[in-house]
N, C-alpha and C. Protein backbone atom coordinates (compact mmCIF):
# COMPACT_ATOMS: atom_id res chain seq x y z
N UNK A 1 0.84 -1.17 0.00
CA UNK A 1 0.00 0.00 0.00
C UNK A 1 0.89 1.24 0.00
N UNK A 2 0.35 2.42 -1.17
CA UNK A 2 0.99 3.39 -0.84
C UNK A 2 0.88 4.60 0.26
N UNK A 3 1.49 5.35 0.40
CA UNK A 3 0.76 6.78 1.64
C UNK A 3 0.34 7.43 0.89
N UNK A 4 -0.66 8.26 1.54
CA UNK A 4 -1.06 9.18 0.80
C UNK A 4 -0.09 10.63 0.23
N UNK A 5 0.90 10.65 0.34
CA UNK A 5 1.98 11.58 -0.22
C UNK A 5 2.49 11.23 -0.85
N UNK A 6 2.60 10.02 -1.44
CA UNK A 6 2.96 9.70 -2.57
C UNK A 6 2.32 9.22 -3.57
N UNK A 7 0.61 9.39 -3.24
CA UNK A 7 -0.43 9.53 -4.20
C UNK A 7 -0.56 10.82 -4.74
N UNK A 8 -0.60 12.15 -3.98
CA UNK A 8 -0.64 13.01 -3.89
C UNK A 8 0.23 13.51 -5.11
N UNK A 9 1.59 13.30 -4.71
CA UNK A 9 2.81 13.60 -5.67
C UNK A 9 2.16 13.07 -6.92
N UNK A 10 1.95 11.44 -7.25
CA UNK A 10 1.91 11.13 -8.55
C UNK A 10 0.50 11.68 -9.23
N UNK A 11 -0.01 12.00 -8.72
CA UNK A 11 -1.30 13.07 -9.26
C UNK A 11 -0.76 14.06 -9.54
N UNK A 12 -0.53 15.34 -8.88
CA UNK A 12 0.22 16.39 -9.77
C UNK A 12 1.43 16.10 -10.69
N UNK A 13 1.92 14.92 -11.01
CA UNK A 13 2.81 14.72 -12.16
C UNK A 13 2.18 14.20 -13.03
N UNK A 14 0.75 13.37 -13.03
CA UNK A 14 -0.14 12.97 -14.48
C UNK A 14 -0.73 14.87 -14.59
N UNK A 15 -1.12 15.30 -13.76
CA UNK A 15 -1.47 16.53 -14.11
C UNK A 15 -0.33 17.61 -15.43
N UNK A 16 0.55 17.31 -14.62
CA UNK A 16 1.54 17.96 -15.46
C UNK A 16 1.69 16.88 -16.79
N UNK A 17 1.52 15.65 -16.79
CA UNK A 17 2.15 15.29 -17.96
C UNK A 17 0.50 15.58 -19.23
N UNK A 18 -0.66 15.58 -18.31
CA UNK A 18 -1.89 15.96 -19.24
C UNK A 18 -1.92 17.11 -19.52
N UNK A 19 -1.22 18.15 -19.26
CA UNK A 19 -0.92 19.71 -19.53
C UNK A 19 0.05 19.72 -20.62
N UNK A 20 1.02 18.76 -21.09
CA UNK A 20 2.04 18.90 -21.77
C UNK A 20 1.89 19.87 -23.16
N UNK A 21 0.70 19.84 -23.70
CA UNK A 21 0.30 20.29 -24.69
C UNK A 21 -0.41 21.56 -24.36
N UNK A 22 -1.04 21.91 -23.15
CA UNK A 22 -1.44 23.30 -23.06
C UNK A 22 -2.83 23.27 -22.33
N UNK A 23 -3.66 22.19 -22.49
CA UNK A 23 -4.42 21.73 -22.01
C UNK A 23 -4.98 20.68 -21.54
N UNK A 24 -6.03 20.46 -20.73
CA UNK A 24 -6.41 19.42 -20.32
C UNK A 24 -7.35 18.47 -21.32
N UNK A 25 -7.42 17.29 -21.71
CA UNK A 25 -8.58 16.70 -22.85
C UNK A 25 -9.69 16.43 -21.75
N UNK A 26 -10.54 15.59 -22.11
CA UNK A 26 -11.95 15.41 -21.25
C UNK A 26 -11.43 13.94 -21.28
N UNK A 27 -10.70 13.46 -22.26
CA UNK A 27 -10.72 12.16 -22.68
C UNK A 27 -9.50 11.29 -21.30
N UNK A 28 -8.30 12.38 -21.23
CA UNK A 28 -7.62 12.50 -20.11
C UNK A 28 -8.00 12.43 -18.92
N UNK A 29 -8.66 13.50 -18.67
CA UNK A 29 -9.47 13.46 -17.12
C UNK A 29 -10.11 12.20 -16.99
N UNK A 30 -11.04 11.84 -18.15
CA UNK A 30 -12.05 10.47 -17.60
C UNK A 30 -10.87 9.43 -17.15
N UNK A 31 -10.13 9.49 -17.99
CA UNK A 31 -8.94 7.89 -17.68
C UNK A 31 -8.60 8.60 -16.59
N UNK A 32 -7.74 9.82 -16.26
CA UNK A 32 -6.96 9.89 -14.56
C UNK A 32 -8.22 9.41 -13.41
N UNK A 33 -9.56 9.53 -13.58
CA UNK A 33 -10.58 9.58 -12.77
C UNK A 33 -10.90 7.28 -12.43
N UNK A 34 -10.52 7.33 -14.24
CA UNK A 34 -11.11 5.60 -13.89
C UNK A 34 -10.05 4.66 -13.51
N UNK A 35 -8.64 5.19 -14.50
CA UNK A 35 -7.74 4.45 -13.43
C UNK A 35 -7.50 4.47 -12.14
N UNK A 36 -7.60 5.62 -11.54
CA UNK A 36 -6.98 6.30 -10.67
C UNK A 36 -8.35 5.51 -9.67
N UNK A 37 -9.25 5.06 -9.52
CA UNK A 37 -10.35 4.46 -8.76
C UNK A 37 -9.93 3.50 -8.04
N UNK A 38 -9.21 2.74 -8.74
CA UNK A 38 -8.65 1.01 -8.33
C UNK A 38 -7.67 1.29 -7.51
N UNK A 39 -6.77 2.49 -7.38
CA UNK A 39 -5.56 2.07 -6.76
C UNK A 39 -5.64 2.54 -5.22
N UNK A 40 -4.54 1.67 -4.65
CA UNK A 40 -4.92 2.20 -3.33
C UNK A 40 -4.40 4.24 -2.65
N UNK A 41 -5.53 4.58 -2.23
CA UNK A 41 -5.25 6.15 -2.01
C UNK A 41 -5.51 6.86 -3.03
N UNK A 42 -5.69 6.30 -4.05
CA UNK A 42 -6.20 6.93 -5.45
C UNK A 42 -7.07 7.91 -5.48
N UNK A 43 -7.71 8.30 -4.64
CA UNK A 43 -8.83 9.48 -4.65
C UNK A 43 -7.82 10.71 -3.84
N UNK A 44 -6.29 10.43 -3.53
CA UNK A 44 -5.35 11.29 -2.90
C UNK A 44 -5.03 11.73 -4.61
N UNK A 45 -4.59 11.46 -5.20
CA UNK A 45 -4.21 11.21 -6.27
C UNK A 45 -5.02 11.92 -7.52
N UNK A 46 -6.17 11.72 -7.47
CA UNK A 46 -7.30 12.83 -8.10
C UNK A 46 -7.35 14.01 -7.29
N UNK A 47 -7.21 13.88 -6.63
CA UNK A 47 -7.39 15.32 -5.87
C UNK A 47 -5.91 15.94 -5.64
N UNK A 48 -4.79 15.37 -5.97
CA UNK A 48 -3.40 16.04 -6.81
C UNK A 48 -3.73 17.24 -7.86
N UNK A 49 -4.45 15.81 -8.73
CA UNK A 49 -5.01 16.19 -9.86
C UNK A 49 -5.29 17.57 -10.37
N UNK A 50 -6.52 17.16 -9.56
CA UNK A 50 -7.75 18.36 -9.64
C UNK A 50 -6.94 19.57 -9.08
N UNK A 51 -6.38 19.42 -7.80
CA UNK A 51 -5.78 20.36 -6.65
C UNK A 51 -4.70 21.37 -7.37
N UNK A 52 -4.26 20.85 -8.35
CA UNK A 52 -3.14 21.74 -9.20
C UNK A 52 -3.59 22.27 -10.66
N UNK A 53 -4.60 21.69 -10.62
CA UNK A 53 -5.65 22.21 -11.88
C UNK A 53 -6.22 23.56 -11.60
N UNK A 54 -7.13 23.78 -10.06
CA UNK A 54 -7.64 24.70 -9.81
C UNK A 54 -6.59 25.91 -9.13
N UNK A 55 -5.81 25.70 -8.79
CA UNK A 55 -4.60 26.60 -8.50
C UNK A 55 -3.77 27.33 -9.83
N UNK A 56 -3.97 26.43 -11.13
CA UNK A 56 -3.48 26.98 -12.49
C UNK A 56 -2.22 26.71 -12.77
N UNK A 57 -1.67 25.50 -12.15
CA UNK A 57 -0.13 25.64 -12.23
C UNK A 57 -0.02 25.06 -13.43
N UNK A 58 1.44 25.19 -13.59
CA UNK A 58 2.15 25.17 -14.95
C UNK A 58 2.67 23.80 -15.00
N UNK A 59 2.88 23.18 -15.63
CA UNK A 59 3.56 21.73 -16.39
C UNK A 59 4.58 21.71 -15.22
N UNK A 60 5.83 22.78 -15.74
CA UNK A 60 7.12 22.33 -14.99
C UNK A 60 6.48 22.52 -13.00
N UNK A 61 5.51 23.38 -12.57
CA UNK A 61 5.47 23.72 -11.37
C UNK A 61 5.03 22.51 -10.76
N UNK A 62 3.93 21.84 -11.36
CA UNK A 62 3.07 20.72 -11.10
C UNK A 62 3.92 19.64 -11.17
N UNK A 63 5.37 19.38 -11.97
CA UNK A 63 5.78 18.48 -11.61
C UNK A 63 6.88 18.54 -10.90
N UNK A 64 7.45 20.05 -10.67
CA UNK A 64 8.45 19.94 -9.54
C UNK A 64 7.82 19.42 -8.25
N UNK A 65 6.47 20.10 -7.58
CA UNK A 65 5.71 20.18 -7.09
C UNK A 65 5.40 18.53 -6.60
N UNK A 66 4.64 18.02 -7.61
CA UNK A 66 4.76 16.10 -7.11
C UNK A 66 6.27 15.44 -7.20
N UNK A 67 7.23 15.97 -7.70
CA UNK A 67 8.29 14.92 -7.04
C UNK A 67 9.14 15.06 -6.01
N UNK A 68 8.64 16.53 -5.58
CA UNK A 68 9.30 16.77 -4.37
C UNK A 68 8.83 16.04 -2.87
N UNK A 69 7.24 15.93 -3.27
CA UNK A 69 6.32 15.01 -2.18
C UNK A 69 6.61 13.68 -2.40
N UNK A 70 6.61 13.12 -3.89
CA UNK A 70 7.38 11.40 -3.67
C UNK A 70 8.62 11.58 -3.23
N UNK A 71 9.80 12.36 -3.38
CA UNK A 71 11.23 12.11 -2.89
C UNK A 71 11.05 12.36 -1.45
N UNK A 72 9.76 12.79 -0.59
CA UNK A 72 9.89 12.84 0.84
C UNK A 72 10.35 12.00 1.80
N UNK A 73 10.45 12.39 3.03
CA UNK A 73 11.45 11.53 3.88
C UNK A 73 10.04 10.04 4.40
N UNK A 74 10.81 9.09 3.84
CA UNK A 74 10.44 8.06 4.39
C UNK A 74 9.69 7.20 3.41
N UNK A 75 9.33 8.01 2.10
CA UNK A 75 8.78 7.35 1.04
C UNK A 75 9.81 6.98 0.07
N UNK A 76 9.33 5.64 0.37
CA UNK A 76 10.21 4.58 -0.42
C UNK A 76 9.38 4.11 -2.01
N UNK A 77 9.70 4.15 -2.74
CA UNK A 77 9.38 3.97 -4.62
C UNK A 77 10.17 2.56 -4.31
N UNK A 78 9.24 1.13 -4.69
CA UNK A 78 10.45 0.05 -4.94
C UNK A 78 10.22 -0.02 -6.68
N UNK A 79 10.59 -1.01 -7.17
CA UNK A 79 10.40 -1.63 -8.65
C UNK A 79 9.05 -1.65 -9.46
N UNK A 80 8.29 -2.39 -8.07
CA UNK A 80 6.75 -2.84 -8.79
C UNK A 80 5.99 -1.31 -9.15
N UNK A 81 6.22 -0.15 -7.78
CA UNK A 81 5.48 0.98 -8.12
C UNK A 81 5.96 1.86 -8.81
N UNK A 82 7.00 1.64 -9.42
CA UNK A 82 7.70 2.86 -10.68
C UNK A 82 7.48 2.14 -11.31
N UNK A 83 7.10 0.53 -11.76
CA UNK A 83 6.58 0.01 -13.20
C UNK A 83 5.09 0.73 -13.44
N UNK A 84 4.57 0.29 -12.24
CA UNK A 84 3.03 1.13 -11.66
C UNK A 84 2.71 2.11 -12.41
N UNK A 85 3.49 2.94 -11.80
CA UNK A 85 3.57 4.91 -11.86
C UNK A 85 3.31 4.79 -13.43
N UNK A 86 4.50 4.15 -13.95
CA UNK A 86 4.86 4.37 -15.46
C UNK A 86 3.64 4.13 -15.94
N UNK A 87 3.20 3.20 -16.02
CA UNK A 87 1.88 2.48 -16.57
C UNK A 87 0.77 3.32 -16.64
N UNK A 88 0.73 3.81 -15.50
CA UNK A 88 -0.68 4.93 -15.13
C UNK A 88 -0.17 6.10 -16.06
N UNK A 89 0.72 6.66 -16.36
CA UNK A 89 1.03 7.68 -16.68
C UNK A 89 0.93 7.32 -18.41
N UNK A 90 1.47 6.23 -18.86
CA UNK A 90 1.14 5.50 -20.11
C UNK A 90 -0.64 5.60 -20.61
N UNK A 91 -1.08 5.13 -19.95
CA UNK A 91 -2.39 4.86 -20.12
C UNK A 91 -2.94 6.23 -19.96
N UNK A 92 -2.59 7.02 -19.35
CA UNK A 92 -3.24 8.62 -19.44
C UNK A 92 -2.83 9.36 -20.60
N UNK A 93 -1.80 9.07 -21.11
CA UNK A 93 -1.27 9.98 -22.62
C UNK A 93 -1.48 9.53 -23.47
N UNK A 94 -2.33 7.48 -23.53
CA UNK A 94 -2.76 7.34 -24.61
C UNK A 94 -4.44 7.95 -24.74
N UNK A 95 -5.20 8.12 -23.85
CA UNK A 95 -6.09 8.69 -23.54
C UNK A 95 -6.41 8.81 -24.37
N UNK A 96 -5.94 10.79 -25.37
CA UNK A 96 -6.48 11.37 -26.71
C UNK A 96 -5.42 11.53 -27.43
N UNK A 97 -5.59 10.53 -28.64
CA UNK A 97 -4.98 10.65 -29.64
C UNK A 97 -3.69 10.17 -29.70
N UNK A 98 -3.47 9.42 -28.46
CA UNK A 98 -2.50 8.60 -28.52
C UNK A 98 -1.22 9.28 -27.79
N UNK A 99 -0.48 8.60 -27.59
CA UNK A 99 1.23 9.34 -27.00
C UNK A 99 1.71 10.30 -27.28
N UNK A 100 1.95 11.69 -27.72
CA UNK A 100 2.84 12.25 -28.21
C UNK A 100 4.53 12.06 -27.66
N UNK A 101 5.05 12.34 -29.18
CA UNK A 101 6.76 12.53 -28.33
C UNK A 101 7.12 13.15 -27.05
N UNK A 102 6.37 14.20 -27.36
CA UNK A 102 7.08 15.15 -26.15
C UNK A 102 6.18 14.82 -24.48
N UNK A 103 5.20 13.91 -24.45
CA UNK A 103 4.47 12.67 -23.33
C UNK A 103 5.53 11.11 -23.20
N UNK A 104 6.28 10.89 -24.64
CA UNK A 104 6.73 9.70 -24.42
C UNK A 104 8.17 10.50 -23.29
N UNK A 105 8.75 11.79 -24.29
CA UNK A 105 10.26 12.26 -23.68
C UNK A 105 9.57 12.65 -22.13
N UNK A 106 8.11 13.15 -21.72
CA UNK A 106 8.47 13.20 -20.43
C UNK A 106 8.19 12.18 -19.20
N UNK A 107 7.81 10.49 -19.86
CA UNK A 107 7.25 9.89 -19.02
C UNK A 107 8.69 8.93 -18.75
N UNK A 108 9.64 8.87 -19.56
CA UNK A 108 11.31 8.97 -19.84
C UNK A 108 11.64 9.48 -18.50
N UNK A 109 11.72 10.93 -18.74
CA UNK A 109 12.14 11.56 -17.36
C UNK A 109 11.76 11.50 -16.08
N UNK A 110 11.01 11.21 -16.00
CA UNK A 110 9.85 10.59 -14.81
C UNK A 110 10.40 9.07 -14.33
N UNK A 111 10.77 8.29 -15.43
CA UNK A 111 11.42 7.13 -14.97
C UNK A 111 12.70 7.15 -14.36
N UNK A 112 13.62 8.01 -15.50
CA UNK A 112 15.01 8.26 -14.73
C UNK A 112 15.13 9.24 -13.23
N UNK A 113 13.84 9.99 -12.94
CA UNK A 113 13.96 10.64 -11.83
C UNK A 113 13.81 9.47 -11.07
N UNK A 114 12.97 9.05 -10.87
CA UNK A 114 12.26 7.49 -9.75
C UNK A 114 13.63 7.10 -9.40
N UNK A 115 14.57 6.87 -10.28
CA UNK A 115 15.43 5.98 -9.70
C UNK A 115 16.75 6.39 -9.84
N UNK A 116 16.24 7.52 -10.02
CA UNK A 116 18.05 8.28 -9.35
C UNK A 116 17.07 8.48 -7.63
N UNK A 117 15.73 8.55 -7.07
CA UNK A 117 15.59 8.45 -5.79
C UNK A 117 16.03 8.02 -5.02
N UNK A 118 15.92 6.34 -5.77
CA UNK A 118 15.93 5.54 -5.06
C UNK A 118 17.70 4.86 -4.73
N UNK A 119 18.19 5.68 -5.69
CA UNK A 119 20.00 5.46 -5.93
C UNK A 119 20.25 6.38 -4.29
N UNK A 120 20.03 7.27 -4.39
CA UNK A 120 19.88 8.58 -3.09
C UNK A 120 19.75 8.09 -2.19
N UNK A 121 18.37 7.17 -2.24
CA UNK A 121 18.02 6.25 -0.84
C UNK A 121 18.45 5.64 -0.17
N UNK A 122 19.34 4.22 -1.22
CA UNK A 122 20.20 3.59 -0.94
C UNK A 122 21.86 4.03 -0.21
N UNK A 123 21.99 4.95 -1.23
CA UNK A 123 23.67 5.89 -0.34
C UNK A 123 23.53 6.45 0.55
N UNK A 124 21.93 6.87 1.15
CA UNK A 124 22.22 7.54 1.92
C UNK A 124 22.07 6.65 3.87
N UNK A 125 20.90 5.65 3.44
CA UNK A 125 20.87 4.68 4.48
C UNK A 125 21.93 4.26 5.00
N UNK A 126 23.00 3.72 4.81
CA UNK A 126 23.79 2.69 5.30
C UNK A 126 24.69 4.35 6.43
N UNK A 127 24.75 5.37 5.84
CA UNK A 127 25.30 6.43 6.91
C UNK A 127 24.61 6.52 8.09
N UNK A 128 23.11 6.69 7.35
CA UNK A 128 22.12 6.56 8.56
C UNK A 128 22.55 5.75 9.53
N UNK A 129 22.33 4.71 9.02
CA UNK A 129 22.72 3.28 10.03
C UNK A 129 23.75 2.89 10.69
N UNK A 130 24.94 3.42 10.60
CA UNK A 130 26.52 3.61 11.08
C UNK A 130 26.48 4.71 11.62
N UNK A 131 25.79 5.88 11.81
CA UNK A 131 25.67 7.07 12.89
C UNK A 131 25.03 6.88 13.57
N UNK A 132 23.67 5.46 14.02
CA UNK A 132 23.37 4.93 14.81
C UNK A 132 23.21 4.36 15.73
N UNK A 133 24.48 3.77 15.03
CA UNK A 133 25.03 2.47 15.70
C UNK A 133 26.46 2.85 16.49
């Protein structure tokens, strides 16, 4: 199960990646609304969504914005939920009209961020754990 801050986060980054073009589709929203049903905390996650929609933010703000709440302290991204993430974010840009490049180049970056996190995570634990101890 995820927390809700890291539903939160990956909602304002489908937000930003359904903005890529300038606007929101209807066709978009319905998929962030029907995928986004099944997962666990998922209504954290629409309400990312929505929450950075009605505030007006911008592509890049909305997604600095959610990866600063997934890179938070204590939220851990393993394998299965950055295949996850990816997937959801896949299935939202095929939505209308299919993928564009510049949805494929940013769901790319979205992957390589996840796991330079989790590179961070790893180097930074074992200090943790030897200033502990």
């Amino acid at each position: 199960m995820h927390s809700p801050d890291l539903l939160l986060g990956l909602g304002s980054v489908i937000y930003a990646l359904s903005k890529l073009d300038g606007e929101l589709q209807k066709e978009e929203v319905k998929a962030v609304q029907e995928i986004l049903a099944d997962e666990p905390h998922g209504d954290m996650a629409v309400c990312g969504f929505f929450l950075r929609d009605n505030f007006g933010y911008s592509t890049k703000e909305a997604y600095d914005a959610g990866m600063r709440r997934m890179a938070g302290e204590g939220i851990e991204i393993n394998r299965e939920t950055r295949k996850r993430f990816v997937n959801i974010l896949l299935r939202v840009a095929r939505a209308h009209e299919g993928a564009s490049r510049a949805e494929w180049e940013f769901i790319r970056k979205f992957w390589r961020e996840l796991l330079s996190m989790n590179v961070k995570e790893k180097q930074v634990a074992p200090l943790a754990l030897h200033r502990a101890g």
